[in-house]
N, C-alpha and C. Protein backbone atom coordinates (compact mmCIF):
# COMPACT_ATOMS: atom_id res chain seq x y z
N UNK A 1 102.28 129.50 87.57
CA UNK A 1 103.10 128.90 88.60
C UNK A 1 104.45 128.46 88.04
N UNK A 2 104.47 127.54 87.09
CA UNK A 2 105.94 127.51 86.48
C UNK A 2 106.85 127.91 85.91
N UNK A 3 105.70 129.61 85.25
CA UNK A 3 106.17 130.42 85.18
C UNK A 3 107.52 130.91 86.05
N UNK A 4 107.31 130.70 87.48
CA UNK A 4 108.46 131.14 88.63
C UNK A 4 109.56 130.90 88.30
N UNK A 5 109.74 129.36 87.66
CA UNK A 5 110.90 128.95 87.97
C UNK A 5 111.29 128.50 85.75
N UNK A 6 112.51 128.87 85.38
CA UNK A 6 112.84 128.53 84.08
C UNK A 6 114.46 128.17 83.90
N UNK A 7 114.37 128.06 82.91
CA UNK A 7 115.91 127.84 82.31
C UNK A 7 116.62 126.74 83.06
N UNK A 8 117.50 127.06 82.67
CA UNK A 8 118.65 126.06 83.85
C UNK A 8 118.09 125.93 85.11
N UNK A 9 118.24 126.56 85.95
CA UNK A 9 117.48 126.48 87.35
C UNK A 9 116.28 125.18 86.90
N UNK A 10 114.84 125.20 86.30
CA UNK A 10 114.27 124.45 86.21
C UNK A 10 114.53 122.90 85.50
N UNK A 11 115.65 123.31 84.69
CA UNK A 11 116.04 121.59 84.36
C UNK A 11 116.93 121.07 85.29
N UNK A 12 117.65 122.06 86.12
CA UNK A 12 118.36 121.71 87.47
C UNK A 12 117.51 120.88 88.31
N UNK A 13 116.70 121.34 88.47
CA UNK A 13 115.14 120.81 89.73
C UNK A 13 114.85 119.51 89.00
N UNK A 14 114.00 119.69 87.88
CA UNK A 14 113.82 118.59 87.72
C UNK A 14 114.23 117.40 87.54
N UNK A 15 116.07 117.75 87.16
CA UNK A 15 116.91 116.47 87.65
C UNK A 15 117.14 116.10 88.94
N UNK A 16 117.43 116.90 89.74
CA UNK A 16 117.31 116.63 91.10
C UNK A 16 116.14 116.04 92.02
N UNK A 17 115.00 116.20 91.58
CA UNK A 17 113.62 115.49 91.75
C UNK A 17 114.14 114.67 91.57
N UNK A 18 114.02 114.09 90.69
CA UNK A 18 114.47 112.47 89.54
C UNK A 18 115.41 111.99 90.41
N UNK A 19 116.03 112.69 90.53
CA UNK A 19 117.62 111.63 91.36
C UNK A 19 117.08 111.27 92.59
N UNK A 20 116.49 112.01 93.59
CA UNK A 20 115.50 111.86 94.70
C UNK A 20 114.51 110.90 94.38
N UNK A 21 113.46 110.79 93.61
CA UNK A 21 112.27 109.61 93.53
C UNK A 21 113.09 107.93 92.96
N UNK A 22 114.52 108.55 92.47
CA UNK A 22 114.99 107.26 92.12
C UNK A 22 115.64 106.73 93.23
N UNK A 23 116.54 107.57 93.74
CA UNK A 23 117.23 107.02 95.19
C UNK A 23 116.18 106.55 96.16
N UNK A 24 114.79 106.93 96.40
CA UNK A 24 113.63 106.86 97.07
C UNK A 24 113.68 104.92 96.60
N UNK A 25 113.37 104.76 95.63
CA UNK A 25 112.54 103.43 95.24
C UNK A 25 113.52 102.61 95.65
N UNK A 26 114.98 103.07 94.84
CA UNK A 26 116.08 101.72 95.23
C UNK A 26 116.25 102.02 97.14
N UNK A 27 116.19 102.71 97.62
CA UNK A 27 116.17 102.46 98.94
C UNK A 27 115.47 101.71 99.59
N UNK A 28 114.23 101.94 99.11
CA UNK A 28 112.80 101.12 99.38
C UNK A 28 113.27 99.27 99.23
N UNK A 29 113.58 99.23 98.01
CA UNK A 29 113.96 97.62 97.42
C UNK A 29 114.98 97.24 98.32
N UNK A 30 116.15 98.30 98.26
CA UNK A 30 117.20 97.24 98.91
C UNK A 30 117.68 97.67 100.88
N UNK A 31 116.37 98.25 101.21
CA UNK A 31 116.10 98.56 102.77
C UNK A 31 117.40 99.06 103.28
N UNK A 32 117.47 100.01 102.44
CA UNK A 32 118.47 101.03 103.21
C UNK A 32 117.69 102.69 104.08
N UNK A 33 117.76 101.68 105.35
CA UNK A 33 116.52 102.75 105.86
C UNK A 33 117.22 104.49 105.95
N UNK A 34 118.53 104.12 106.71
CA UNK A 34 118.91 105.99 106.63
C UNK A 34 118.85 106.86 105.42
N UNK A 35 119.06 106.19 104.25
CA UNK A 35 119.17 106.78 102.93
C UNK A 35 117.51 107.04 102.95
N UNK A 36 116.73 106.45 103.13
CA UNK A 36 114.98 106.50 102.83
C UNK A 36 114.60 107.59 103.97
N UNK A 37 115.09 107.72 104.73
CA UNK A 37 114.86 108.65 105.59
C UNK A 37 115.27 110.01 105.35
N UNK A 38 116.38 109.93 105.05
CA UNK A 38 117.10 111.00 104.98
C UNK A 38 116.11 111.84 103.31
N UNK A 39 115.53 111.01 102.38
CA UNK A 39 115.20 111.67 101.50
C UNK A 39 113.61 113.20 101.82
N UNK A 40 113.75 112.42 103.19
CA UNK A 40 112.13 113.09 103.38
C UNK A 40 112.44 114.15 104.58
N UNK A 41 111.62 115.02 104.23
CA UNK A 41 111.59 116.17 105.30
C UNK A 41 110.89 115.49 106.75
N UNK A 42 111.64 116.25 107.77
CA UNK A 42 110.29 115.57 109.46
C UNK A 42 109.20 115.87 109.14
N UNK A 43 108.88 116.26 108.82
CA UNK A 43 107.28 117.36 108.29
C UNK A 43 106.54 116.24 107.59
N UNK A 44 106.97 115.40 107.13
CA UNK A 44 106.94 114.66 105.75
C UNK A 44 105.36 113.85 105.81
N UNK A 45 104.59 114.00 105.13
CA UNK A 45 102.76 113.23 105.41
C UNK A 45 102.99 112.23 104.29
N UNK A 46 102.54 111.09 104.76
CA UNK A 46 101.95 109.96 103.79
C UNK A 46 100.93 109.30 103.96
N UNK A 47 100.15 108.94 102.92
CA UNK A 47 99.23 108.14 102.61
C UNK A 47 99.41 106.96 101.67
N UNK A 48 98.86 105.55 102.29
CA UNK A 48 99.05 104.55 101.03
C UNK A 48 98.30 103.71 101.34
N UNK A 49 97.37 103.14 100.35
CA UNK A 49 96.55 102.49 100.12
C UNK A 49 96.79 101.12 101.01
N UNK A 50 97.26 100.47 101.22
CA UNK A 50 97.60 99.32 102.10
C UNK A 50 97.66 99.71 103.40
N UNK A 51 98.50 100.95 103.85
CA UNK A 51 98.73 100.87 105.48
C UNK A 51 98.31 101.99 105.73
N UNK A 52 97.44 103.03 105.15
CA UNK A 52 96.82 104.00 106.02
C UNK A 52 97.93 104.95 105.96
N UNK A 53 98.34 106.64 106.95
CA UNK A 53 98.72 107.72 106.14
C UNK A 53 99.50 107.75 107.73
N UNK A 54 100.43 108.93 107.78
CA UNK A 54 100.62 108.95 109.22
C UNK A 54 101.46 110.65 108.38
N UNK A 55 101.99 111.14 109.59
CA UNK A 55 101.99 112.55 109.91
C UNK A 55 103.25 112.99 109.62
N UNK A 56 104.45 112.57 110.14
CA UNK A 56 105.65 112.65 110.23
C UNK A 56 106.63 111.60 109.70
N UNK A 57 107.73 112.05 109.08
CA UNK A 57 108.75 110.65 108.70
C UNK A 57 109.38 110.19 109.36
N UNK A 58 109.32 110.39 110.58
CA UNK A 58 109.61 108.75 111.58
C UNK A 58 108.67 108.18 111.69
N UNK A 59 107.27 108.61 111.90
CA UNK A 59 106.29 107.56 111.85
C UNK A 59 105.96 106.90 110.47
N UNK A 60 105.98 107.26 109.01
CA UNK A 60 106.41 106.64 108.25
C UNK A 60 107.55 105.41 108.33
N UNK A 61 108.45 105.79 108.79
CA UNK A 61 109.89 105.01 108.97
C UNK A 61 109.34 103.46 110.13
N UNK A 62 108.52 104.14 110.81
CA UNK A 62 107.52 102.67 111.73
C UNK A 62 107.38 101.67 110.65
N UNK A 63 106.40 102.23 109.66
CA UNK A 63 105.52 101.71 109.39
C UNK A 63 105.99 101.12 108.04
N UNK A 64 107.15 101.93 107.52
CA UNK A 64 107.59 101.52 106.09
C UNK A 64 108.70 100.16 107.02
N UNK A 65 109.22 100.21 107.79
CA UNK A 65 110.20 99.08 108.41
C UNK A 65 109.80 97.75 108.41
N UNK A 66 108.17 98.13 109.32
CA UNK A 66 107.17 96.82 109.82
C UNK A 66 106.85 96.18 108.53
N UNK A 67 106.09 97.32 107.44
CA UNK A 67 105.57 96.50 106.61
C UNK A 67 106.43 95.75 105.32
N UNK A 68 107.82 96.22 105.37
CA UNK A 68 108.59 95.51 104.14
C UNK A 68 109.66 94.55 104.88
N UNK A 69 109.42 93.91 105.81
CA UNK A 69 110.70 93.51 107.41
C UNK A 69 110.66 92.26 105.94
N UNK A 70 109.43 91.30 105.81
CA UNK A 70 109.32 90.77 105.42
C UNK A 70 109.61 89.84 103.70
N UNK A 71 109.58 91.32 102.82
CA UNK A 71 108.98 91.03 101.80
C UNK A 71 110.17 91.95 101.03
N UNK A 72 110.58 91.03 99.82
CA UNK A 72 111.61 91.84 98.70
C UNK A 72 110.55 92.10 97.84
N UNK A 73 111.03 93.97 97.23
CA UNK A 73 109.63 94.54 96.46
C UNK A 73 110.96 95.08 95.24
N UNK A 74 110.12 95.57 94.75
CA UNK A 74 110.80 96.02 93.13
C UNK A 74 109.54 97.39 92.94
N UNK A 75 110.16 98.48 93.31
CA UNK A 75 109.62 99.52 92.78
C UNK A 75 110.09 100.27 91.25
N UNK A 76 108.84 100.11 90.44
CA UNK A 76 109.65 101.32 89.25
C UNK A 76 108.87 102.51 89.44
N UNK A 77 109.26 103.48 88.83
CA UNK A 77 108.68 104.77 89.07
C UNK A 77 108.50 105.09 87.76
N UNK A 78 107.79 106.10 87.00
CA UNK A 78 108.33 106.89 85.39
C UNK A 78 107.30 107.84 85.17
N UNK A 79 107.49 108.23 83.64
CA UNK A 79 106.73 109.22 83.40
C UNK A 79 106.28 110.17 84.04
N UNK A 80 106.81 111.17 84.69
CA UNK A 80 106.90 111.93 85.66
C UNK A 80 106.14 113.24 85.11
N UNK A 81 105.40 113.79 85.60
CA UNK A 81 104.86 115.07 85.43
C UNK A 81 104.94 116.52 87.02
N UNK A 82 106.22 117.20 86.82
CA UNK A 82 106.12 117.64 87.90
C UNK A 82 105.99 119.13 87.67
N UNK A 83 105.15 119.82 88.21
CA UNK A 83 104.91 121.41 88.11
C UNK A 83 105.55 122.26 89.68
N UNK A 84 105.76 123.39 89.14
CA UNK A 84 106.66 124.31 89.90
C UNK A 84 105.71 125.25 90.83
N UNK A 85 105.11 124.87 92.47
CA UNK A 85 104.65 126.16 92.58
C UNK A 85 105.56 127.56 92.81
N UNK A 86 106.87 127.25 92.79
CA UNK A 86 107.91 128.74 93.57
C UNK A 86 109.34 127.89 92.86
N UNK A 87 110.59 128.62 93.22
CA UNK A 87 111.71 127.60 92.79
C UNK A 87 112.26 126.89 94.30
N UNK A 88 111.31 126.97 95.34
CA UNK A 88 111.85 125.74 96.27
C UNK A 88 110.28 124.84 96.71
N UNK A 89 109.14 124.81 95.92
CA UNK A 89 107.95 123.96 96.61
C UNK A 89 107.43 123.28 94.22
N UNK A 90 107.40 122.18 94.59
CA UNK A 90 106.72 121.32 93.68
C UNK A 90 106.17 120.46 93.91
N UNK A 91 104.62 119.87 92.89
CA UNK A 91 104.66 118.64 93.14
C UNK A 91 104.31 117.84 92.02
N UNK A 92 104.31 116.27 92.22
CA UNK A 92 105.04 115.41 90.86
C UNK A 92 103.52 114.14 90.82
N UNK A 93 103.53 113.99 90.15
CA UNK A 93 102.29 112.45 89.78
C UNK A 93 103.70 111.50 88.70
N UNK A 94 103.72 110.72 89.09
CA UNK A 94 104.76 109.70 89.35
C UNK A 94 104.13 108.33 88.81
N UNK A 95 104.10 107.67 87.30
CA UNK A 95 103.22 106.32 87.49
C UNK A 95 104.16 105.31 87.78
N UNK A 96 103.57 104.55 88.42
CA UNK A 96 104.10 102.93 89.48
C UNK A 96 103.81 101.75 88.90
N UNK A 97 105.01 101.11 88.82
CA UNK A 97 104.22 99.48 88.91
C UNK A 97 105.57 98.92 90.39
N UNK A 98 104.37 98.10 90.92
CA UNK A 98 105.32 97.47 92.38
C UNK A 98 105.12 95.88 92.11
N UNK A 99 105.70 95.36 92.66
CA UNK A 99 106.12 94.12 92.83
C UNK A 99 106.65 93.28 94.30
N UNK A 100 105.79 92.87 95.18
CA UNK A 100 106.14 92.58 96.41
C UNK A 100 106.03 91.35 96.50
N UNK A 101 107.33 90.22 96.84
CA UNK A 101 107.17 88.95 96.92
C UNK A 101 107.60 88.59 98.29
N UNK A 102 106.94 87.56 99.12
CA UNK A 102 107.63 87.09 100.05
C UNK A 102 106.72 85.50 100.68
N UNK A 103 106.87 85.30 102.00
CA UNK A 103 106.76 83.04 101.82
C UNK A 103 105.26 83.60 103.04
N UNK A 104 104.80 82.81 102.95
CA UNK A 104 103.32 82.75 103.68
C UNK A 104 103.01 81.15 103.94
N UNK A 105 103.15 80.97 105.69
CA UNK A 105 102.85 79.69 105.35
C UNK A 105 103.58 78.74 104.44
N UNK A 106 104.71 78.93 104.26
CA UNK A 106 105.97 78.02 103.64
C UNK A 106 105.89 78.13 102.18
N UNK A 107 104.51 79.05 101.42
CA UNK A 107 104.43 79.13 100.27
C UNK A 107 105.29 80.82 99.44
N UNK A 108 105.76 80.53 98.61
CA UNK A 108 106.28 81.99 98.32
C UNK A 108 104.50 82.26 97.40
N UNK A 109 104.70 84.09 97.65
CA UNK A 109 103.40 84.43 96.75
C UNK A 109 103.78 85.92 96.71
N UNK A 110 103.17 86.59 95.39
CA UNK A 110 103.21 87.79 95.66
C UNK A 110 102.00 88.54 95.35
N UNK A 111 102.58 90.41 95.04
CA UNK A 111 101.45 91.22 94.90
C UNK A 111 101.79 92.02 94.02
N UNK A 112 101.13 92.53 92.63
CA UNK A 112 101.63 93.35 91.61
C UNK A 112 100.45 94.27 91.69
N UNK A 113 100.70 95.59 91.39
CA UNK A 113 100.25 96.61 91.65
C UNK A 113 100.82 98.08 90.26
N UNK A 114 99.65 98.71 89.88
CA UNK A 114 99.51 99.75 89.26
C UNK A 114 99.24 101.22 89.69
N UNK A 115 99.95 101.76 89.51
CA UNK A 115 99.00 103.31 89.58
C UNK A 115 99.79 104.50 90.05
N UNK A 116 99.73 105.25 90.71
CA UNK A 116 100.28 106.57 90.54
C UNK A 116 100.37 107.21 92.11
N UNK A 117 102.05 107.78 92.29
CA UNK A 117 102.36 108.54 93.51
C UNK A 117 102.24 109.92 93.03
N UNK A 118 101.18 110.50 94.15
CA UNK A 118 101.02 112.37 93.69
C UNK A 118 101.40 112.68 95.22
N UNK A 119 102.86 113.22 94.62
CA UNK A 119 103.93 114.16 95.95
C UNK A 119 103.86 115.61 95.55
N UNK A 120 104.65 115.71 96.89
CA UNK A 120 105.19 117.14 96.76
C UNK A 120 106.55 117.06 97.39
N UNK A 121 107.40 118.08 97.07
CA UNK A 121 108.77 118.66 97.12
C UNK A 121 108.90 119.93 97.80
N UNK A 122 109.92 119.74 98.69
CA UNK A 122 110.46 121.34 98.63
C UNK A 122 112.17 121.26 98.79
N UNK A 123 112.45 122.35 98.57
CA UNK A 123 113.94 122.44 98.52
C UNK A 123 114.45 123.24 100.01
N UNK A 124 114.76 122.44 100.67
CA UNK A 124 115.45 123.05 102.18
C UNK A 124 117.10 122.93 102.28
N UNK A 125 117.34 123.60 102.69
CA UNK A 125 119.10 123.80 102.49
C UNK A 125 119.75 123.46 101.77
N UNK A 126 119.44 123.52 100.53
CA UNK A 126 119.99 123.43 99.21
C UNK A 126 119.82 121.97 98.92
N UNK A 127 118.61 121.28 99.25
CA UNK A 127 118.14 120.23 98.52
C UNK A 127 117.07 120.15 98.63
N UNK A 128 116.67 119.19 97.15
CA UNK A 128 114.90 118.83 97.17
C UNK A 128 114.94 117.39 98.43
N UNK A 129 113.38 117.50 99.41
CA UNK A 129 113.27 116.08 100.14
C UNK A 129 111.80 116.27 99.92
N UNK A 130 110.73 115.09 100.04
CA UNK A 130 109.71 114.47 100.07
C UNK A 130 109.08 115.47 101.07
N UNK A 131 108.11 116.11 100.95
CA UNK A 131 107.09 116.75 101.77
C UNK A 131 105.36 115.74 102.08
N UNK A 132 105.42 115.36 101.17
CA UNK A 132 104.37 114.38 101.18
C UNK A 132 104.33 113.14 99.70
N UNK A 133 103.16 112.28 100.40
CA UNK A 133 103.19 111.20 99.06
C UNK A 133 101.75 110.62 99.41
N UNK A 134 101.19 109.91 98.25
CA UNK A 134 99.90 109.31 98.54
C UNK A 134 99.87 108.16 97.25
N UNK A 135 99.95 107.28 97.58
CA UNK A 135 100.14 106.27 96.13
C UNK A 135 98.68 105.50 96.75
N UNK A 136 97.96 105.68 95.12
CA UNK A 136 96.74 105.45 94.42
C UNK A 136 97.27 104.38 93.53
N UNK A 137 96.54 103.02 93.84
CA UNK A 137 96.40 102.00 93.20
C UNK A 137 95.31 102.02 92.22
N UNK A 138 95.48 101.63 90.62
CA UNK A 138 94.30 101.44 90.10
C UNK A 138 93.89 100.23 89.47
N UNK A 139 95.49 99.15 89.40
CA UNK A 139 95.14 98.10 89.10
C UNK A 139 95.86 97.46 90.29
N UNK A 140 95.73 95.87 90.77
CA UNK A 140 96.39 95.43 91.99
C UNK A 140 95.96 93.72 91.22
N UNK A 141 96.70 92.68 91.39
CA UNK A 141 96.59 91.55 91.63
C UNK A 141 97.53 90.97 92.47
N UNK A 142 97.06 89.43 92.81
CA UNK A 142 98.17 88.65 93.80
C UNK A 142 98.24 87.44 93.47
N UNK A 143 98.85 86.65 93.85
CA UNK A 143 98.93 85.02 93.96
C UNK A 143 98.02 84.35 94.55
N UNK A 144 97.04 83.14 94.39
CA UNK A 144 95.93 82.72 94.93
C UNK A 144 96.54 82.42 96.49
N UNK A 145 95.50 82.41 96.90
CA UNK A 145 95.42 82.88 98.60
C UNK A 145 96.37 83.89 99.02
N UNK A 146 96.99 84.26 98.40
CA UNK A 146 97.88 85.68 99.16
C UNK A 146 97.12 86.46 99.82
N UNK A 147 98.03 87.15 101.21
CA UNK A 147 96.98 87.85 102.22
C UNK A 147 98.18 89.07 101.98
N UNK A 148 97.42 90.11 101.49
CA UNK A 148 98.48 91.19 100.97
C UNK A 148 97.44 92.67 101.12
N UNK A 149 97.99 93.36 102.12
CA UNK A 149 99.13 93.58 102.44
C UNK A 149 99.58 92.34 103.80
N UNK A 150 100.72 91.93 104.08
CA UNK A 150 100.87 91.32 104.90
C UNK A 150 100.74 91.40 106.67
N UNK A 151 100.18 91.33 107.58
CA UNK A 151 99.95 91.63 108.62
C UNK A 151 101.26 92.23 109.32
N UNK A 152 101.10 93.45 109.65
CA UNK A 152 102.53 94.09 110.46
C UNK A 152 102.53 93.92 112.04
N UNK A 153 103.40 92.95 112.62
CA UNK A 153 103.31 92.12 114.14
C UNK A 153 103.77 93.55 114.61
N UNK A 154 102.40 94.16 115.48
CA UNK A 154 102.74 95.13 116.56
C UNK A 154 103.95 94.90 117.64
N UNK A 155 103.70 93.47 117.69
CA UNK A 155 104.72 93.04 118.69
C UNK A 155 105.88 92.74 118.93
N UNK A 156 106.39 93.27 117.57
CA UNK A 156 107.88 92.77 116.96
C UNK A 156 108.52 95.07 117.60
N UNK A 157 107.47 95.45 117.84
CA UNK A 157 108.39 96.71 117.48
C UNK A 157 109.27 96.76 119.22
């Protein structure tokens, strides 16, 4: 499979991945929703351990809005392992540590979290965007009584 893709072309990609999962996280932190949007295809499937998976990246965009309205997070990303199935479809295992703080009940508290995003990529009109993601927690702690993930008010939408 990675055979497909070499040389320049492939260290091309894989910087361009990189620049994508990095623009991804700081978007995430500092809630710049069009930029977070814009990184992902409509097509785009997610899964995540806290809020369940949904189909498309506007319905992501619901659900990523509701659940961070609240809460300043600190995503890092690294050690990246990404394989080539063609020179426009890849996908990447990504290890995580997150960091989500915000006030509960007048108390600040947070949630630290371990483990690994396994995506995929494709390259559509001359760029790589997010085809899918599924982040697997393997370590997680919080602040005593923290209620995390935090309840997302249906009623705010």
């Amino acid at each position: 499979m990675d055979d497909q893709i070499s040389g320049l072309e492939r260290l091309a990609a894989l910087e361009e991945i990189g620049l994508l999962k990095s623009r991804r996280d700081r978007a995430a932190d500092t809630k710049d929703w069009a930029l977070y949007e814009a990184l992902h295809a409509p097509d785009h499937r997610s899964y995540n351990d806290d809020y369940g998976g949904t189909a498309t990246a506007a319905e992501m965009m619901v659900v990523v809005r509701k659940s961070m309205e609240n809460l300043t997070t600190l995503h890092h990303s690294h050690t990246p392992e990404i394989t080539f199935q063609s020179p426009e479809r890849a996908s990447g295992i990504w290890a995580m540590e997150g960091l989500s703080l915000w006030q509960q009940h007048g108390e600040e508290h947070w949630f630290q979290a371990f483990g690994h995003y396994h995506e995929t990529y494709e390259k559509r009109s001359g760029r790589w965007l997010f085809t899918s993601r599924r982040l697997k927690y393997y370590h997680t702690w919080k602040s005593p009584d923290a209620i995390f993930p935090p309840p997302i008010d249906d009623a705010a939408s």
